[in-house]
PDB file of N, CA and C in Angstrom:
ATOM      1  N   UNK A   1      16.653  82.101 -38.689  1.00  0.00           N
ATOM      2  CA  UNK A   1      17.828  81.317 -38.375  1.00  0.00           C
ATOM      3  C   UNK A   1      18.168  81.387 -36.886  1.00  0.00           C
ATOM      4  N   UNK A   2      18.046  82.417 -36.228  1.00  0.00           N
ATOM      5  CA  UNK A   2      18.093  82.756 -34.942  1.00  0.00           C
ATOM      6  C   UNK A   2      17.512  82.219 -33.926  1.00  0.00           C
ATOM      7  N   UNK A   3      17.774  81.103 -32.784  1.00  0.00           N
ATOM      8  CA  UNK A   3      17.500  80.502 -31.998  1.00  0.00           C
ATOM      9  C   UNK A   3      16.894  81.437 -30.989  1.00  0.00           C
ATOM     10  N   UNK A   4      17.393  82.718 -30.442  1.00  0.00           N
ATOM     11  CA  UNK A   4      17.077  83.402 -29.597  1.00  0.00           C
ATOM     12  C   UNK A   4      18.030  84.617 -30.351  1.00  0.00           C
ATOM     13  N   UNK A   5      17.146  85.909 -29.800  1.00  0.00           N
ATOM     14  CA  UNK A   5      16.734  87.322 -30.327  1.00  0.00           C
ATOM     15  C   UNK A   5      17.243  88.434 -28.684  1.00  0.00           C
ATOM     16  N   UNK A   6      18.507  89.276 -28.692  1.00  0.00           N
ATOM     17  CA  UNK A   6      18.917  90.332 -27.695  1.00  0.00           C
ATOM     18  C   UNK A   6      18.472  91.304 -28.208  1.00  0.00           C
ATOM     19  N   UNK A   7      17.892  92.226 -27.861  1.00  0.00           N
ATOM     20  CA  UNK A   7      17.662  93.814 -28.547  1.00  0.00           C
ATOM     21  C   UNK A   7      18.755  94.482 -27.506  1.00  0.00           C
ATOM     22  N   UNK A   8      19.804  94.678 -27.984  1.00  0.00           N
ATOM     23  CA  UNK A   8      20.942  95.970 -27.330  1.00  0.00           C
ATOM     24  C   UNK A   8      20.736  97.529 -27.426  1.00  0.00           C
ATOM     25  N   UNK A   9      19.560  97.839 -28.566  1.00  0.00           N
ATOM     26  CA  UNK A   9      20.247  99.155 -28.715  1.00  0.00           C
ATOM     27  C   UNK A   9      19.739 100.149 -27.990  1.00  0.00           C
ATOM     28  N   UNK A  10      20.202 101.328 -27.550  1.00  0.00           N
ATOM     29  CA  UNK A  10      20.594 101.786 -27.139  1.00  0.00           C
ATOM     30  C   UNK A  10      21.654 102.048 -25.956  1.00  0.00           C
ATOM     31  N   UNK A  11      22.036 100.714 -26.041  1.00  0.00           N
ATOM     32  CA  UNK A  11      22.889 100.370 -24.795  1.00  0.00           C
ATOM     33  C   UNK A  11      24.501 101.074 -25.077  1.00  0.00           C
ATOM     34  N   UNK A  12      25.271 101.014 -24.349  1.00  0.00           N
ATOM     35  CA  UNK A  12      26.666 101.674 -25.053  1.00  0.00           C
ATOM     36  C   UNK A  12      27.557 100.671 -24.107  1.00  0.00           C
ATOM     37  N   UNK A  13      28.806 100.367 -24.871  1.00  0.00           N
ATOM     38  CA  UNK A  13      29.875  99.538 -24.366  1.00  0.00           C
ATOM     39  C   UNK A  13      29.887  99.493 -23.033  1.00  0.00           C
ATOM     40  N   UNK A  14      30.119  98.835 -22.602  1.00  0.00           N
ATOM     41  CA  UNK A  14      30.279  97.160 -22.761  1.00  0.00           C
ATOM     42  C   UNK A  14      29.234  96.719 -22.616  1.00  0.00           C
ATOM     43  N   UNK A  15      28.012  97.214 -22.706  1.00  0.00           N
ATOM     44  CA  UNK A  15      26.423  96.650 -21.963  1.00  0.00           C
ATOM     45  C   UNK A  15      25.879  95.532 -23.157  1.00  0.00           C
ATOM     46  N   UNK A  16      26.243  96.184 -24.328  1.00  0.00           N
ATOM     47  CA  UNK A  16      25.682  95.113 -25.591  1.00  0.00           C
ATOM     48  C   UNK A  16      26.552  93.500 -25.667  1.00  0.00           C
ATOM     49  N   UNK A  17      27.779  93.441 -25.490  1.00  0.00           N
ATOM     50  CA  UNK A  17      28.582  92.457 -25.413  1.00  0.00           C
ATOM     51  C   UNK A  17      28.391  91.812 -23.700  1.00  0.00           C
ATOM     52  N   UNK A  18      28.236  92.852 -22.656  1.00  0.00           N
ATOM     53  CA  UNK A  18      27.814  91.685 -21.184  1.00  0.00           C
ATOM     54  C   UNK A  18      26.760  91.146 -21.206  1.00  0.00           C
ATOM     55  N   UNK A  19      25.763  91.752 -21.847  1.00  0.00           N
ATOM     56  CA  UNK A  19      24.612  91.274 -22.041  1.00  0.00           C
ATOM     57  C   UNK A  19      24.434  90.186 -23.514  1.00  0.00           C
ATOM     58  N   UNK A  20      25.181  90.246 -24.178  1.00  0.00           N
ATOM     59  CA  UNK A  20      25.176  88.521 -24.807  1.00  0.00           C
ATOM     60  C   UNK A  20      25.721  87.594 -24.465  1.00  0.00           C
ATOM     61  N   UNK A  21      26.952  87.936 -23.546  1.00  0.00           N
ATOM     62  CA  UNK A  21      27.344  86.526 -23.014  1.00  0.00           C
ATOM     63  C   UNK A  21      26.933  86.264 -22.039  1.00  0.00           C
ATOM     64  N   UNK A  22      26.119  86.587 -21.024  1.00  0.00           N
ATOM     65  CA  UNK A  22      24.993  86.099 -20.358  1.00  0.00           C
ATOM     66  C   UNK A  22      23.899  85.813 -21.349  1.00  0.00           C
ATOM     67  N   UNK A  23      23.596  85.874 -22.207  1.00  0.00           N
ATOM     68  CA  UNK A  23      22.569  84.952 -23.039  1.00  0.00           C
ATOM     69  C   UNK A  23      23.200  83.691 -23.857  1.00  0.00           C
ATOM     70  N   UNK A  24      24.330  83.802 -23.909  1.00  0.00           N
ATOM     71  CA  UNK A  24      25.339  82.850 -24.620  1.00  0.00           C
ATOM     72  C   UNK A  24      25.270  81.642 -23.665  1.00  0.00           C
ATOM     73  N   UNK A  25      24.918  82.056 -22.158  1.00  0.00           N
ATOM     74  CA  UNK A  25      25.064  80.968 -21.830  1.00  0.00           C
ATOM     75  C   UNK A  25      24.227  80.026 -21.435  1.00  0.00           C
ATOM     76  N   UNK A  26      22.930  80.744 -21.580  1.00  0.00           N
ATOM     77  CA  UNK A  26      21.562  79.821 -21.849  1.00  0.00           C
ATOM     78  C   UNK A  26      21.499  78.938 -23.109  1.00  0.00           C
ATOM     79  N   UNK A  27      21.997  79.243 -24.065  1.00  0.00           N
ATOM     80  CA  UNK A  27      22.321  78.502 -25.167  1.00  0.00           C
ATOM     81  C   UNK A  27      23.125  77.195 -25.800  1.00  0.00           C
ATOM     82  N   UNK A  28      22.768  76.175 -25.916  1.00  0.00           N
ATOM     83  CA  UNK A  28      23.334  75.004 -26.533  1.00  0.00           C
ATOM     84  C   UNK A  28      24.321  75.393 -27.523  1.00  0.00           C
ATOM     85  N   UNK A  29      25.032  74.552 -27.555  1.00  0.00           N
ATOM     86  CA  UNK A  29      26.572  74.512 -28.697  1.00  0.00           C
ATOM     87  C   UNK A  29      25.518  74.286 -30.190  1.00  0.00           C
ATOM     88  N   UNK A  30      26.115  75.459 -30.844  1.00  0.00           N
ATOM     89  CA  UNK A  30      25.412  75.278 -32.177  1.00  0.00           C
ATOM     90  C   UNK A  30      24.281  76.221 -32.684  1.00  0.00           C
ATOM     91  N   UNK A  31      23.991  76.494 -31.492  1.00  0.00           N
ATOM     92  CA  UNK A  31      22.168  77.845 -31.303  1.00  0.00           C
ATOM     93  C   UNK A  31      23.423  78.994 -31.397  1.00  0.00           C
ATOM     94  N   UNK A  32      22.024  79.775 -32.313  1.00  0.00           N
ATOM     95  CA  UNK A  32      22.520  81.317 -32.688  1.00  0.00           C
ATOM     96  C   UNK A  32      22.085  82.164 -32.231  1.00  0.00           C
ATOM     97  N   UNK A  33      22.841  83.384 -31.655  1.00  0.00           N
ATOM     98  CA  UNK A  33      21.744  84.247 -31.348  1.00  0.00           C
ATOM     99  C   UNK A  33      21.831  85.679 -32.026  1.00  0.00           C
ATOM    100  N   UNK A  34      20.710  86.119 -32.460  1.00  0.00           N
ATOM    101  CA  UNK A  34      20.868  88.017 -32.936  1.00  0.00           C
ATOM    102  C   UNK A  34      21.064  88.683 -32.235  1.00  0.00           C
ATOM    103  N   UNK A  35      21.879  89.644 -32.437  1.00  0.00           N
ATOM    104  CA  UNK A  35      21.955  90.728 -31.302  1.00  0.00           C
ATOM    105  C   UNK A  35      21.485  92.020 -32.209  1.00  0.00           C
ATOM    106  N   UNK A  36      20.834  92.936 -32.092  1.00  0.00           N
ATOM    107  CA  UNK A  36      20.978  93.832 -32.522  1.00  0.00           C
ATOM    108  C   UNK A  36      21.311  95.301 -31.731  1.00  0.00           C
ATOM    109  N   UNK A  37      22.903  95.750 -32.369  1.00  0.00           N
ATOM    110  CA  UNK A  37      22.755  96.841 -31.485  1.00  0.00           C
ATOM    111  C   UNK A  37      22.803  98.618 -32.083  1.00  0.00           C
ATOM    112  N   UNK A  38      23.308  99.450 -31.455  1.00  0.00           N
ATOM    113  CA  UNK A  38      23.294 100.486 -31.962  1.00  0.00           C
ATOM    114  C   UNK A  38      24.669 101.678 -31.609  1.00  0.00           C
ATOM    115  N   UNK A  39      25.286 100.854 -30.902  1.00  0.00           N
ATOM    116  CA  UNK A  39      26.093 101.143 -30.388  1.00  0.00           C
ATOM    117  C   UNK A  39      27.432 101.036 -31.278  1.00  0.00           C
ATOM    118  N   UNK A  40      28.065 102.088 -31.563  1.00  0.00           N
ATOM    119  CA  UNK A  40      29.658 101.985 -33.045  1.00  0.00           C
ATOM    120  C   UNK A  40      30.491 101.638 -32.432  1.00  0.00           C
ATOM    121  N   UNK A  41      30.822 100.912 -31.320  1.00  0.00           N
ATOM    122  CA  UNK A  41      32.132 100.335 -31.058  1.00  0.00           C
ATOM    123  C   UNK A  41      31.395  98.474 -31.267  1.00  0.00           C
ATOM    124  N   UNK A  42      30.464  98.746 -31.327  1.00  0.00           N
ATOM    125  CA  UNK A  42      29.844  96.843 -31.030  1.00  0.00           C
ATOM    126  C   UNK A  42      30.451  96.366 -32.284  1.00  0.00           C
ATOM    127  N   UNK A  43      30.744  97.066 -33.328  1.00  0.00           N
ATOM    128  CA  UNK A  43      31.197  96.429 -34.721  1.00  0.00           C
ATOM    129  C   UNK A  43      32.808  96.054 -34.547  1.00  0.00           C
ATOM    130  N   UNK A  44      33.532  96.456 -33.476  1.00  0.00           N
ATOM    131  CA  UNK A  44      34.569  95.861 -33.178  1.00  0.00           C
ATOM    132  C   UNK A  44      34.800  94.599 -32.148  1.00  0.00           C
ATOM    133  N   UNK A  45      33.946  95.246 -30.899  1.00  0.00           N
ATOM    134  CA  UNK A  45      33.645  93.961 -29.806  1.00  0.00           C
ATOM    135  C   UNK A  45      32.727  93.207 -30.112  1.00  0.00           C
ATOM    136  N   UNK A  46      32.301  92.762 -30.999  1.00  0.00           N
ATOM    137  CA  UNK A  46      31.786  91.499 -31.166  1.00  0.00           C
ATOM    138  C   UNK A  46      32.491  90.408 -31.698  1.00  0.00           C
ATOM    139  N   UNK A  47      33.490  90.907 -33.021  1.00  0.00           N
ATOM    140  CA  UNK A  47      34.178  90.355 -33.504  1.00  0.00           C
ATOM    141  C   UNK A  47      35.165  89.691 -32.091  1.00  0.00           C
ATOM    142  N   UNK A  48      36.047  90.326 -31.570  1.00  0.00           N
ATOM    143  CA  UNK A  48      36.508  90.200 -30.359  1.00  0.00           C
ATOM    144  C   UNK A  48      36.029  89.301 -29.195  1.00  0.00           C
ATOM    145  N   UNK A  49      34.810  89.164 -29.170  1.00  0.00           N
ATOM    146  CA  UNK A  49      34.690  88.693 -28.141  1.00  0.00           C
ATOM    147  C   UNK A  49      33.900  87.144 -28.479  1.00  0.00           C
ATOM    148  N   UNK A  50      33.238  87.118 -29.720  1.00  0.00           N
ATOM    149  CA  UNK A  50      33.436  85.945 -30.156  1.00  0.00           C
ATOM    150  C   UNK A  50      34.700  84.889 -30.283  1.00  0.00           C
ATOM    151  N   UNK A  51      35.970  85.791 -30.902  1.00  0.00           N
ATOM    152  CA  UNK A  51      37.136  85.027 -30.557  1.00  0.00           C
ATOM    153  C   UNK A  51      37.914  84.778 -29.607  1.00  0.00           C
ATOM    154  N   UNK A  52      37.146  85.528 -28.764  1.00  0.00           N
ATOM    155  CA  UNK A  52      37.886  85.323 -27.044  1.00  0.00           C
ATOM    156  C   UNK A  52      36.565  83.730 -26.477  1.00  0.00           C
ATOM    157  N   UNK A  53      35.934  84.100 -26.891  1.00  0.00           N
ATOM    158  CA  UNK A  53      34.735  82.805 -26.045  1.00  0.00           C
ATOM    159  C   UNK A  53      34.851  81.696 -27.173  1.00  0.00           C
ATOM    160  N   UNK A  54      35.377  81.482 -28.129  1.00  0.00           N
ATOM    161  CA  UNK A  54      35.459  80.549 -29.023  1.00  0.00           C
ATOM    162  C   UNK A  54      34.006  80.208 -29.612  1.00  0.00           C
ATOM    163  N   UNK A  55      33.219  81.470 -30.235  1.00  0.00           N
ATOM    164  CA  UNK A  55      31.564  81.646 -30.493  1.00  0.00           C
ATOM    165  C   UNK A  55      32.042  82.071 -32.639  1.00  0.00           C
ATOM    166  N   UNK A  56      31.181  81.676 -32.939  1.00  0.00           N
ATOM    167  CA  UNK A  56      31.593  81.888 -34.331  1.00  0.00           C
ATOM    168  C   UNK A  56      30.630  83.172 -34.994  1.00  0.00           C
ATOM    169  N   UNK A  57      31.132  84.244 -35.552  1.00  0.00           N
ATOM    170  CA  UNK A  57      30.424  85.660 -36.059  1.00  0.00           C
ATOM    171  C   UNK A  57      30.025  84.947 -37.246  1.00  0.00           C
ATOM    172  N   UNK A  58      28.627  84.561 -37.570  1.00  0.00           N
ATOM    173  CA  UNK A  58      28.266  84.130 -38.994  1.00  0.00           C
ATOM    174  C   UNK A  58      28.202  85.343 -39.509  1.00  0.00           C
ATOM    175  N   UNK A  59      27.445  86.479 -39.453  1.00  0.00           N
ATOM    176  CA  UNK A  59      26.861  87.419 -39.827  1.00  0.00           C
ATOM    177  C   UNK A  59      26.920  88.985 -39.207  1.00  0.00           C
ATOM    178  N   UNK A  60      27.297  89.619 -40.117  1.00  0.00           N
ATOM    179  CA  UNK A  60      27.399  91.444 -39.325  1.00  0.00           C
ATOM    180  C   UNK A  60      26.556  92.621 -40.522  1.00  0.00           C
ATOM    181  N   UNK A  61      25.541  92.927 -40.481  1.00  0.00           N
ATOM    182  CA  UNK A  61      24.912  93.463 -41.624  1.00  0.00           C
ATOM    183  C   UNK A  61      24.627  94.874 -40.504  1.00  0.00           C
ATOM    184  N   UNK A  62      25.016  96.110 -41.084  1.00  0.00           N
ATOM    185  CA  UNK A  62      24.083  97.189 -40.894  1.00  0.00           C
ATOM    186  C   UNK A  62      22.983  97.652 -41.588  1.00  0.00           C
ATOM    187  N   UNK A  63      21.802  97.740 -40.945  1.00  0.00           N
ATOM    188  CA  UNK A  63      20.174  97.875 -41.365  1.00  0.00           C
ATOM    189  C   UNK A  63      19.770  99.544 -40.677  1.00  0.00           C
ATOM    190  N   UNK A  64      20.385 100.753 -41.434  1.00  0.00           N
ATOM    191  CA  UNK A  64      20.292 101.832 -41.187  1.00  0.00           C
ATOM    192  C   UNK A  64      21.011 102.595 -39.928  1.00  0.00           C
ATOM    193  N   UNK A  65      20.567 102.646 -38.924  1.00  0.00           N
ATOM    194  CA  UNK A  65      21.747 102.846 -37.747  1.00  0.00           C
ATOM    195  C   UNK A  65      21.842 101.859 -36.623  1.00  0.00           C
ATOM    196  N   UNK A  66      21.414 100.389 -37.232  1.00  0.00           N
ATOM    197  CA  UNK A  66      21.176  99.204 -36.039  1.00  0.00           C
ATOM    198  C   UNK A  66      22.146  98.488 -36.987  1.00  0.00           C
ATOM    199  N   UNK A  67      22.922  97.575 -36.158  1.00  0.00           N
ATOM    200  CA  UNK A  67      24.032  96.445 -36.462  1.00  0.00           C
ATOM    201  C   UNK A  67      23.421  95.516 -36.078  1.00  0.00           C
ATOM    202  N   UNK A  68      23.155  94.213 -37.047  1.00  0.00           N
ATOM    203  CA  UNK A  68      23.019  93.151 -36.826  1.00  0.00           C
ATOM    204  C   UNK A  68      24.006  92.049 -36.567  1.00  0.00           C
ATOM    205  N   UNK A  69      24.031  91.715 -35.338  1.00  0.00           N
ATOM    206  CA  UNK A  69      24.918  90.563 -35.450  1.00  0.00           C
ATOM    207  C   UNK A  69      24.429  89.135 -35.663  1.00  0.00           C
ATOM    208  N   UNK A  70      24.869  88.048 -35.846  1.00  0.00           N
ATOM    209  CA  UNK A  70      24.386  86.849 -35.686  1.00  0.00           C
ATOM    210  C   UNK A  70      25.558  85.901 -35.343  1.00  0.00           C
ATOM    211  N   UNK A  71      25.778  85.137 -34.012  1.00  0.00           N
ATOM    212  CA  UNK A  71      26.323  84.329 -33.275  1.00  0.00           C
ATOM    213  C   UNK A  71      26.280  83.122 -33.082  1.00  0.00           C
ATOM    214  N   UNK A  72      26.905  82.314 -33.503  1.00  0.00           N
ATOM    215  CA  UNK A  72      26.647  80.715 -33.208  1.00  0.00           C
ATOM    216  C   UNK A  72      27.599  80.448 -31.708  1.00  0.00           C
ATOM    217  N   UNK A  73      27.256  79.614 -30.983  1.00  0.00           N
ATOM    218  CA  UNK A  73      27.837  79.337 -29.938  1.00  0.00           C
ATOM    219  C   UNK A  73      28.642  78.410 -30.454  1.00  0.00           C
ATOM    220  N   UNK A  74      29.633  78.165 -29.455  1.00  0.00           N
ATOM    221  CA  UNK A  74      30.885  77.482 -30.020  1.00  0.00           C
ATOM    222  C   UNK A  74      31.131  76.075 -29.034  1.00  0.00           C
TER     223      UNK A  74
END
């Protein structure tokens, strides 16, 4: 489903969220992108910062100690 693919993890706040919205903005209205990170505050700032950029959170699944996000641009 994912138009384009960030690998964040090991990164720690704010590096996983600066580093998608600089990829957010290579992206067309409508393209999704995965982020996956590893970082336990990203399960709050993503939510957040999708609703600050007007980007829609389709998807938040944890897959062992990696968070998947999935992002539609807005």
């Amino acid at each position: 489903m994912a138009d384009t693919f960030l690998d964040a993890t090991g990164l720690l706040c704010p590096l996983p969220v600066l580093k998608a919205r600089k990829r957010m903005k290579d992206l067309a209205s409508g393209e999704v992108l995965t982020v996956h990170a590893t970082d336990p505050g990203a399960e709050r700032d993503f939510p957040a910062f999708c609703e600050t950029q007007g980007h829609e959170l389709i998807k938040v699944v944890k897959d062992g100690d990696i968070l998947v996000f999935e992002i539609r641009k807005g």
